[in-house]
Each structure stands twice: as structure tokens, then as C-alpha cells.
Protein backbone atom coordinates (compact mmCIF):
# COMPACT_ATOMS: atom_id res chain seq x y z
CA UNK A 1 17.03 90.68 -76.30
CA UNK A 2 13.78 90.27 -78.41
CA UNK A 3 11.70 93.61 -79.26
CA UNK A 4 8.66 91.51 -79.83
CA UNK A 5 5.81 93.40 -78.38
CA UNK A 6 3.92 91.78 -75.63
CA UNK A 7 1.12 89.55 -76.75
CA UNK A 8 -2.45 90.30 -76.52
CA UNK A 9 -2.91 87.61 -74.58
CA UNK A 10 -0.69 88.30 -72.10
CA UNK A 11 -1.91 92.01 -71.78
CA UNK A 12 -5.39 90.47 -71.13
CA UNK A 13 -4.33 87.85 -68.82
CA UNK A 14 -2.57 90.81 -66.86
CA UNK A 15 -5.68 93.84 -67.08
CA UNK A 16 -8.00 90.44 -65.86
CA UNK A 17 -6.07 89.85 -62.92
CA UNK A 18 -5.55 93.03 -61.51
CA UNK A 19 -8.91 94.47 -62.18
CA UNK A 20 -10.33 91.06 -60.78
CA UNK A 21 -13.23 91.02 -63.53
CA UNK A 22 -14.27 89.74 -66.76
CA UNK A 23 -16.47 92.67 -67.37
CA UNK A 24 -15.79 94.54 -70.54
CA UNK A 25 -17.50 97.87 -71.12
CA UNK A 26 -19.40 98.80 -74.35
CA UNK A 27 -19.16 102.05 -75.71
CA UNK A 28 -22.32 101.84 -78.20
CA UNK A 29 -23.56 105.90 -78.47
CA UNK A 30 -27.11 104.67 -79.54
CA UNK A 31 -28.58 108.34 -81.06
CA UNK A 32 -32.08 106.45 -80.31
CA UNK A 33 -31.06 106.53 -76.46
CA UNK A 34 -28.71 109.61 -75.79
CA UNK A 35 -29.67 111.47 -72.62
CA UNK A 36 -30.11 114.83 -73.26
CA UNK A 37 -27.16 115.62 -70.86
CA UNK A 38 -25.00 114.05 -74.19
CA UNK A 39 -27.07 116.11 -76.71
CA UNK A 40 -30.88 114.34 -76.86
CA UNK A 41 -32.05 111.83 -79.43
CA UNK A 42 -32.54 114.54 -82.17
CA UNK A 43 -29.13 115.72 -82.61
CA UNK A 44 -28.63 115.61 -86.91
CA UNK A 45 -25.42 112.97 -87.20
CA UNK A 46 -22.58 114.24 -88.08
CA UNK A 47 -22.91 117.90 -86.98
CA UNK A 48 -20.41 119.86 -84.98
CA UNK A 49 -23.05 119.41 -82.14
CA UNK A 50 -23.54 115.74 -82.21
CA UNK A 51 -20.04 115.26 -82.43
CA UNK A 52 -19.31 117.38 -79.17
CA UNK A 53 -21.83 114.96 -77.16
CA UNK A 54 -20.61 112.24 -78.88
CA UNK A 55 -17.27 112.58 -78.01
CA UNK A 56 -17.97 113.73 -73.97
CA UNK A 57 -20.36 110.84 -73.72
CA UNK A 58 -17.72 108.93 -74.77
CA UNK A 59 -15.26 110.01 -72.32
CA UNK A 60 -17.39 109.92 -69.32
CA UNK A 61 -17.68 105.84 -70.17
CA UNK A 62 -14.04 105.93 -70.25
CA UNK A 63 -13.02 107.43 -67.14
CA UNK A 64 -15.84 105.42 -65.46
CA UNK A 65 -14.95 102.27 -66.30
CA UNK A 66 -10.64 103.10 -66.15
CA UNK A 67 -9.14 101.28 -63.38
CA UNK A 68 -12.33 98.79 -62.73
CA UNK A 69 -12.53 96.71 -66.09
CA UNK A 70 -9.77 94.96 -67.86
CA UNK A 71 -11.14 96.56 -71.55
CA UNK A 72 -14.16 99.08 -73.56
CA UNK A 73 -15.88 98.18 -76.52
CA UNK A 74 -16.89 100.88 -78.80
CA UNK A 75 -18.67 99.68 -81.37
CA UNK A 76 -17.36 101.68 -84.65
CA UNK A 77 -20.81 101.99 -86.04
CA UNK A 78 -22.39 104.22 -84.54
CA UNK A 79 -19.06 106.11 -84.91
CA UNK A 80 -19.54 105.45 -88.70
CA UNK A 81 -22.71 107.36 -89.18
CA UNK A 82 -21.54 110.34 -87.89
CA UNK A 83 -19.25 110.32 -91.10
CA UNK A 84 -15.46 111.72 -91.39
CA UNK A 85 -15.98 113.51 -87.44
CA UNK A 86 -17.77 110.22 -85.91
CA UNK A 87 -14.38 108.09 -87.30
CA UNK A 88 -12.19 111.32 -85.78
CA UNK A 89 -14.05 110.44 -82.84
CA UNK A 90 -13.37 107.30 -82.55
CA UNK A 91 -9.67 107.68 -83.58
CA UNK A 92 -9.47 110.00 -80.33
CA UNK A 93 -11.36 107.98 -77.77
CA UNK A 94 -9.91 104.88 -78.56
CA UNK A 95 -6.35 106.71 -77.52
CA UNK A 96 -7.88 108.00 -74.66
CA UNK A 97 -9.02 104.55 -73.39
CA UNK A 98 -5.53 103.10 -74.18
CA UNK A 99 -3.87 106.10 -72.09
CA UNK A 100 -6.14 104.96 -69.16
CA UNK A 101 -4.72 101.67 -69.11
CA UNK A 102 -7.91 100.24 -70.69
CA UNK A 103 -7.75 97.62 -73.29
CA UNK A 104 -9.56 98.32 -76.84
CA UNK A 105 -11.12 95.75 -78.35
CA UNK A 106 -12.73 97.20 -81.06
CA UNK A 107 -16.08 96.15 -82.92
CA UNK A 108 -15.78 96.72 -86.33
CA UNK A 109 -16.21 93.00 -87.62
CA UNK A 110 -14.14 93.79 -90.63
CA UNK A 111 -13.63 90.66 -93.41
CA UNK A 112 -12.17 90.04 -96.38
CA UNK A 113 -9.65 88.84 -99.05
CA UNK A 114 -5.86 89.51 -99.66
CA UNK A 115 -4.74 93.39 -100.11
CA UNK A 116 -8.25 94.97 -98.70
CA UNK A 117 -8.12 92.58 -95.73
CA UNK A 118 -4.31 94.13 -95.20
CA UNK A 119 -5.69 97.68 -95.53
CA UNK A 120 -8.66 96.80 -92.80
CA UNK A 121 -5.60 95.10 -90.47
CA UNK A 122 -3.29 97.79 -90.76
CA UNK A 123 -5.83 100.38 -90.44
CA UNK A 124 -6.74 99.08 -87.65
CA UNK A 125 -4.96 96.58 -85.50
CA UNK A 126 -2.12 97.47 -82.96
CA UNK A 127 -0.95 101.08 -81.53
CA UNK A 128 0.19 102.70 -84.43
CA UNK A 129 -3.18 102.56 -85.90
CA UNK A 130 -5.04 105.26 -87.53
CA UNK A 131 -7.75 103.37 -85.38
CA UNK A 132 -5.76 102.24 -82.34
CA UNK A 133 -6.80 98.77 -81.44
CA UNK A 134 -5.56 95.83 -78.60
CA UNK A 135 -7.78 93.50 -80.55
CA UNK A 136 -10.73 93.36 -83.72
CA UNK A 137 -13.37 91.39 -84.39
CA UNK A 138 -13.33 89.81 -87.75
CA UNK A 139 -16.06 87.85 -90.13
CA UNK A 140 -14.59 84.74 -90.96
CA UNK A 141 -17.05 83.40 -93.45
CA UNK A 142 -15.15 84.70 -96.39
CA UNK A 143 -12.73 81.31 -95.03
CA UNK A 144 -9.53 80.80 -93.45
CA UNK A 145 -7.89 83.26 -96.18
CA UNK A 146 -9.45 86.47 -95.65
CA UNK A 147 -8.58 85.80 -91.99
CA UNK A 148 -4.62 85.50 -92.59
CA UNK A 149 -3.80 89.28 -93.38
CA UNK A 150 -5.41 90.18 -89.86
CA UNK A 151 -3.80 86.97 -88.10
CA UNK A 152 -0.19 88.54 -89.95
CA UNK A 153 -0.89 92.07 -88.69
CA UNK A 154 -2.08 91.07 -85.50
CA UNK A 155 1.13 89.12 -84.92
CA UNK A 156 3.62 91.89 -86.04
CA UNK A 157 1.91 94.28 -83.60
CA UNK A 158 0.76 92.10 -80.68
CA UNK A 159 -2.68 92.57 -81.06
CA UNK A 160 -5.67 90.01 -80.82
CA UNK A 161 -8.70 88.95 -82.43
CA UNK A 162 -12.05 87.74 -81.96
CA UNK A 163 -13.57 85.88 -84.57
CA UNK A 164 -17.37 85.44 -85.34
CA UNK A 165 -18.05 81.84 -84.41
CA UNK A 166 -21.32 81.64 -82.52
CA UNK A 167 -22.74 85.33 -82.47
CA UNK A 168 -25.67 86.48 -79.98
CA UNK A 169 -28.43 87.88 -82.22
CA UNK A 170 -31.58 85.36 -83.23
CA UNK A 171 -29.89 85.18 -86.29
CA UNK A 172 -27.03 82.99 -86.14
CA UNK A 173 -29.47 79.99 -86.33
CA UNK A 174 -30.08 81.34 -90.32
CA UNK A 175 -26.51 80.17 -91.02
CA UNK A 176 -23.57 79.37 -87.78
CA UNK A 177 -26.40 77.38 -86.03
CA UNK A 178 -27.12 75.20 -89.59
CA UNK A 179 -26.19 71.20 -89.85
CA UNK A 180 -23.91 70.37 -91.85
CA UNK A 181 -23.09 66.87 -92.37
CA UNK A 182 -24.34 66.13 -88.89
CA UNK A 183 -22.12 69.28 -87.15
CA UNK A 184 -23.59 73.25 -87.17
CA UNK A 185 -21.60 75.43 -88.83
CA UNK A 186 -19.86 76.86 -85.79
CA UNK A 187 -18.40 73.72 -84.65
CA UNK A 188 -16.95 73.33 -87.93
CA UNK A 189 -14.98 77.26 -88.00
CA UNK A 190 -13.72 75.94 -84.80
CA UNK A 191 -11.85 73.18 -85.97
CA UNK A 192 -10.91 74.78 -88.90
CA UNK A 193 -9.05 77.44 -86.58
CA UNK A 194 -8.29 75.49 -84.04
CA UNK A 195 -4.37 75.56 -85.18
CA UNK A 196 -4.25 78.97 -85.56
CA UNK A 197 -5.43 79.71 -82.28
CA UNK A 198 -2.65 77.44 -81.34
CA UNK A 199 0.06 78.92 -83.37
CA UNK A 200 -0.94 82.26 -81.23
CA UNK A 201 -0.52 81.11 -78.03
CA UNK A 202 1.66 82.51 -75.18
CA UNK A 203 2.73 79.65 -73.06
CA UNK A 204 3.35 82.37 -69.85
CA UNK A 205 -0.75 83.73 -70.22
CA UNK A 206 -1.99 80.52 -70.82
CA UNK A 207 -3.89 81.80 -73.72
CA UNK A 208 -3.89 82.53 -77.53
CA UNK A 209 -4.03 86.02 -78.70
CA UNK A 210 -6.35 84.76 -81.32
CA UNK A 211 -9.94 84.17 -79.80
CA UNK A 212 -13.31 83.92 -81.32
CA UNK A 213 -16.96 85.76 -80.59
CA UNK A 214 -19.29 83.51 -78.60
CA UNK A 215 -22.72 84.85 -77.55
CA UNK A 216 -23.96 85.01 -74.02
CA UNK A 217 -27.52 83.61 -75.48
CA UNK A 218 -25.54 80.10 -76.39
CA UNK A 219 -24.73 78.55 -73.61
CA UNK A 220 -24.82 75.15 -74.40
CA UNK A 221 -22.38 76.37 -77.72
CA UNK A 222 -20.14 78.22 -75.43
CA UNK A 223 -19.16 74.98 -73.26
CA UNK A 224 -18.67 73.38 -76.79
CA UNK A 225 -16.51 75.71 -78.22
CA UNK A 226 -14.44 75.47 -75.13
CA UNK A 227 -13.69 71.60 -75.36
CA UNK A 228 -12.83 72.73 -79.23
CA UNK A 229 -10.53 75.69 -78.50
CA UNK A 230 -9.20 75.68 -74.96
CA UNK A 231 -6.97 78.41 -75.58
CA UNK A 232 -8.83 80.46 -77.28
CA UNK A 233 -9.90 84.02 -75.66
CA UNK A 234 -13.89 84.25 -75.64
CA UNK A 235 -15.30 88.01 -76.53
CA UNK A 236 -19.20 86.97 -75.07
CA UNK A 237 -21.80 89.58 -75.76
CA UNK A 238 -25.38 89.18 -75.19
CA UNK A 239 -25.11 89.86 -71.55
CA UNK A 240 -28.30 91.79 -69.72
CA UNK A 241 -29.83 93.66 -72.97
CA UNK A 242 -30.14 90.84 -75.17
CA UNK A 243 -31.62 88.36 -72.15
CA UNK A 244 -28.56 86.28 -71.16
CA UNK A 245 -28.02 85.98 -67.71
CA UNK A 246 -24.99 86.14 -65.62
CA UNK A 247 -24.92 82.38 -65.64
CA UNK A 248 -25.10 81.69 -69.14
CA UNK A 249 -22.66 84.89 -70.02
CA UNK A 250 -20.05 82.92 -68.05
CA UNK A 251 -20.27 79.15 -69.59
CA UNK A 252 -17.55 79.24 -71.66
CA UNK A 253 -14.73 81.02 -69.46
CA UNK A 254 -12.74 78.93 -67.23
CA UNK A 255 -11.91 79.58 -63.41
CA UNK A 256 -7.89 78.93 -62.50
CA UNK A 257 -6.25 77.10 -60.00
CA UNK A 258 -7.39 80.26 -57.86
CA UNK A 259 -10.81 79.99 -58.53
CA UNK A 260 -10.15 83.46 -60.61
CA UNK A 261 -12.40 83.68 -63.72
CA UNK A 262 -10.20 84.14 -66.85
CA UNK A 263 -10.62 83.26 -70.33
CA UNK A 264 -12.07 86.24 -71.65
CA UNK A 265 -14.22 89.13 -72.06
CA UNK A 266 -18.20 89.46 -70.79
CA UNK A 267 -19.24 92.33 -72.64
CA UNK A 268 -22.45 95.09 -71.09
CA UNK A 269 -23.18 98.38 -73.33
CA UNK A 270 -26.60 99.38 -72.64
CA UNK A 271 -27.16 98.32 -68.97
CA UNK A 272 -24.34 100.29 -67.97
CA UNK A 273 -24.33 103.42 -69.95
CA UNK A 274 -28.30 103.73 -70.83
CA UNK A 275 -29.55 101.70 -67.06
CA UNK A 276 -32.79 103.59 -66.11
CA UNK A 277 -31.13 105.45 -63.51
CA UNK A 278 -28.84 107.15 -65.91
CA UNK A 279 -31.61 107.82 -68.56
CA UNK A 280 -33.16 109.77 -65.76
CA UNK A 281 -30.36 111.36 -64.04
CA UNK A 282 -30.65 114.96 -63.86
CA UNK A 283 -27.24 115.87 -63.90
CA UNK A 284 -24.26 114.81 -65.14
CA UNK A 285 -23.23 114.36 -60.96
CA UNK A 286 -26.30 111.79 -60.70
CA UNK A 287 -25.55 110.41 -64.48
CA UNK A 288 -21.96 109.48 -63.12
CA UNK A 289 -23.01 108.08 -59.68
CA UNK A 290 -25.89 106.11 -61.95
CA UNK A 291 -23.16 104.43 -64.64
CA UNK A 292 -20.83 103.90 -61.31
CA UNK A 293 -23.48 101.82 -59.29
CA UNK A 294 -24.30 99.89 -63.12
CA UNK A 295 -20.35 98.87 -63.26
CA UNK A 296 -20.24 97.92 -59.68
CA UNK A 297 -23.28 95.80 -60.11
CA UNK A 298 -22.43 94.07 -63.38
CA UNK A 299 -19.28 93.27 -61.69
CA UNK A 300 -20.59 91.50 -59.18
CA UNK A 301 -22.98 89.65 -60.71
CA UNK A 302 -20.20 88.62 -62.58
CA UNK A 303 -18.00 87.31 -59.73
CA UNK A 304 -20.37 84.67 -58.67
């Protein structure tokens, strides 16, 4: 009998199916937007008072979104700033998710070459993490090499990744968006991973456990990028803050024989946990009912 662990494409496939939703929750503690139920905007980072908020803001999200969404986000920057108790944070909420059945995919975007690119992987890919992680993003424009210690790792443990192919932010046109030789940038990192994402795959999901980043505000890319990796698991930001419709957030996912949506993640941060009714709540009661009607909403809007 194999001990492999189960793949992190199969746990997705699974958390998809029975939640019935691509929706992926963002846990992004913006200091610039913390209701003052979580500690205000002034709070100094770091201190044993911003970490208190920062942690209960962080576990309201959770228990929100556990049961209803197949996975959280928390983005490990703004974990980062708080210093040594922010990344204690973050340690602690990500176990928390994972204990409510909630995948992790966590944003930390980490890249590089041979042993530091095994310290970032083991650090923080798979259960046994000091940062315990179902799947990372990862900057592949070091190359293909400084993704293989992360691909290793993520094997060995059953965890995922997303790479950066086609990012969100106005940006990506300085460089992933660029021709070259008559093909943007992002079209070539496709190809060129196109056989790892195969190597990954698990024949009973129907999906690699190797998957790439592909930005809500890219439509046109995102259909693209699915004819190049068919497999592959799409992490899509750029959903409601960043001006990407439902419509466009859901071009490159694929509907089954069901008519099910699957193929991914649709990730929402602000619009749930900082919507106008929860910046105006009164009470933690209203904040709740407030982040609540936000998930139910995204949800749907994501079902059509």
C-alpha cells in the first residue's frame, strides 16, 4: 500500500466539489483599512496590540469562510511587517484554517536558486511546515531552475503551486505582457512548463498539482493559457477590487461534464473582508452578518 500523500490536486478537486464554488477567500489585514473593531488604522506594527487584532481579525475570516469556500489566501506580507509576532501569526492562522477543513494557499511568491529555494520550499510547503501550506505561489523568472526545489518539495509533501505567469496588476505589461520573437513573455513560461505541469498530474482529479497565477484583468490571456496548459490549476486574482468582473474572473476555468465550474481558484480579499457594510458595522454581530452576506454574494456571482 503506497503512503504517498494525497495530491494537491486531488484535495482541490474534492474542497471544489463539495463546497460547490470556485471562490477563494483572501486574508490581506490591510493596516490602511482595519476597522476599529480589529484595532483601527493606527495600531504601531508589530506591537502586542496590533498583533491581538491581527490575529482575531484573522480568525473571524476563517470561521466565516470554513465550510463555504474550497480555500483562504493570506497574503504573508502584511504578516511580514508586523515582524517575528506577524510571521507567529501567520504560523497559527494558517493551522487554524487547515483544522477547519480550509485549503491554504499561501501568497508569499517566494523565488530562487538551488539551496535558498530548498529553504523557502521546506519552510514552507506541505503540513509539517513552520508555515503550513496546501500550495505557494512562486516567481518563476529566475527560470525553470529556481522552480525545481519547490516542484521537489511540493511533490514529497503533496502540496501545489501557482506560478506567476500572467499576474493582475498594470504591471505585467512592463515585462510578462512583452513580445518576444512574435509571442509575450507569458505564452512562452507556459510552454516552457507545460511538462512539468504534466509530470504533476493526477489522472483521478483531472488536474496537475502544479498550476500557474493568471489575473482576472486578462481575460483574453486566461483562455490562452488554457489551450497551453489544460491541466494546469488557475490561482485568478483581480476579482472585484482590482475591476475584473465575474465574467472575465472565470475565462480560464473550465465547466465539467456537470456543468460544475472546476479548474481553479477565483480569489476576493477586500470585497469580502473590508465591503462597505463591514467598514461600517458597529459591532462585531453586524461585522459578521456584513462579511457573511459579502461571501454569499461573491459566490453567486460566481456560479453564473
Amino acid at each position: 500500500m503506497s503512503n504517498a500523500p494525497v495530491s494537491f490536486a486531488a484535495r482541490l478537486a474534492t474542497k471544489i466539489n463539495t463546497t460547490g464554488t470556485v471562490l477563494c477567500v483572501g486574508i490581506d489585514p490591510h493596516p490602511h483599512l482595519m476597522h476599529s473593531l480589529f484595532g483601527g488604522t493606527d495600531a504601531i506594527p508589530g506591537s502586542p496590540e496590533a498583533l491581538t487584532h491581527l490575529e482575531a481579525f484573522c480568525s473571524e475570516l476563517i470561521d466565516a469562510a470554513s465550510g463555504k469556500v474550497p480555500a483562504v489566501k493570506p497574503q504573508a506580507a502584511l504578516f511580514e511587517q508586523h515582524g517575528p509576532g506577524g510571521m507567529r501569526v501567520l504560523a497559527d492562522i494558517a493551522r487554524k484554517a487547515r483544522e477547519a477543513s480550509l485549503l491554504v494557499i499561501m501568497d508569499a511568491k517566494r523565488g530562487d536558486i538551488g539551496s535558498t529555494a530548498e529553504a523557502y520550499a521546506s519552510a514552507w510547503l506541505g503540513p509539517d511546515a513552520l508555515f503550513p501550506s496546501d500550495a505557494l505561489t512562486v516567481n518563476p523568472y529566475l527560470g525553470l531552475d529556481s522552480l525545481m526545489p519547490f516542484i521537489t518539495q511540493a511533490s514529497a509533501v503533496g502540496a501545489g503551486l501557482f506560478i506567476l505567469a500572467r499576474t493582475s496588476n498594470a504591471g505585467s505589461r512592463d515585462l510578462q505582457q512583452l513580445d518576444a520573437g512574435g509571442t509575450p513573455i507569458w505564452a512562452h513560461l507556459a510552454r516552457l512548463i507545460a511538462p512539468v505541469v504534466t509530470d504533476n498530474l493526477d489522472a483521478i482529479a483531472g488536474f496537475s498539482s502544479i498550476g500557474i497565477v493568471a489575473g482576472a484583468t486578462g481575460p483574453d490571456e486566461a483562455h490562452a493559457l488554457r489551450t497551453e496548459l489544460p491541466t494546469a490549476p488557475f490561482l485568478i486574482p483581480g476579482y472585484g477590487a482590482q475591476g475584473a468582473s465575474a465574467t472575465d474572473a472565470l475565462a480560464g476555468l473550465i465547466r465539467d461534464n456537470q456543468n460544475k465550474l472546476t479548474g481553479g481558484l477565483v480569489n476576493a480579499s477586500r470585497g469580502i473582508s473590508h465591503c462597505a457594510a463591514a467598514q461600517t458595522a458597529a459591532d462585531i454581530s453586524s461585522w459578521r452578518r456584513a462579511v457573511n452576506d459579502a461571501l454569499s454574494h461573491a459566490t453567486d456571482a460566481l456560479a453564473s
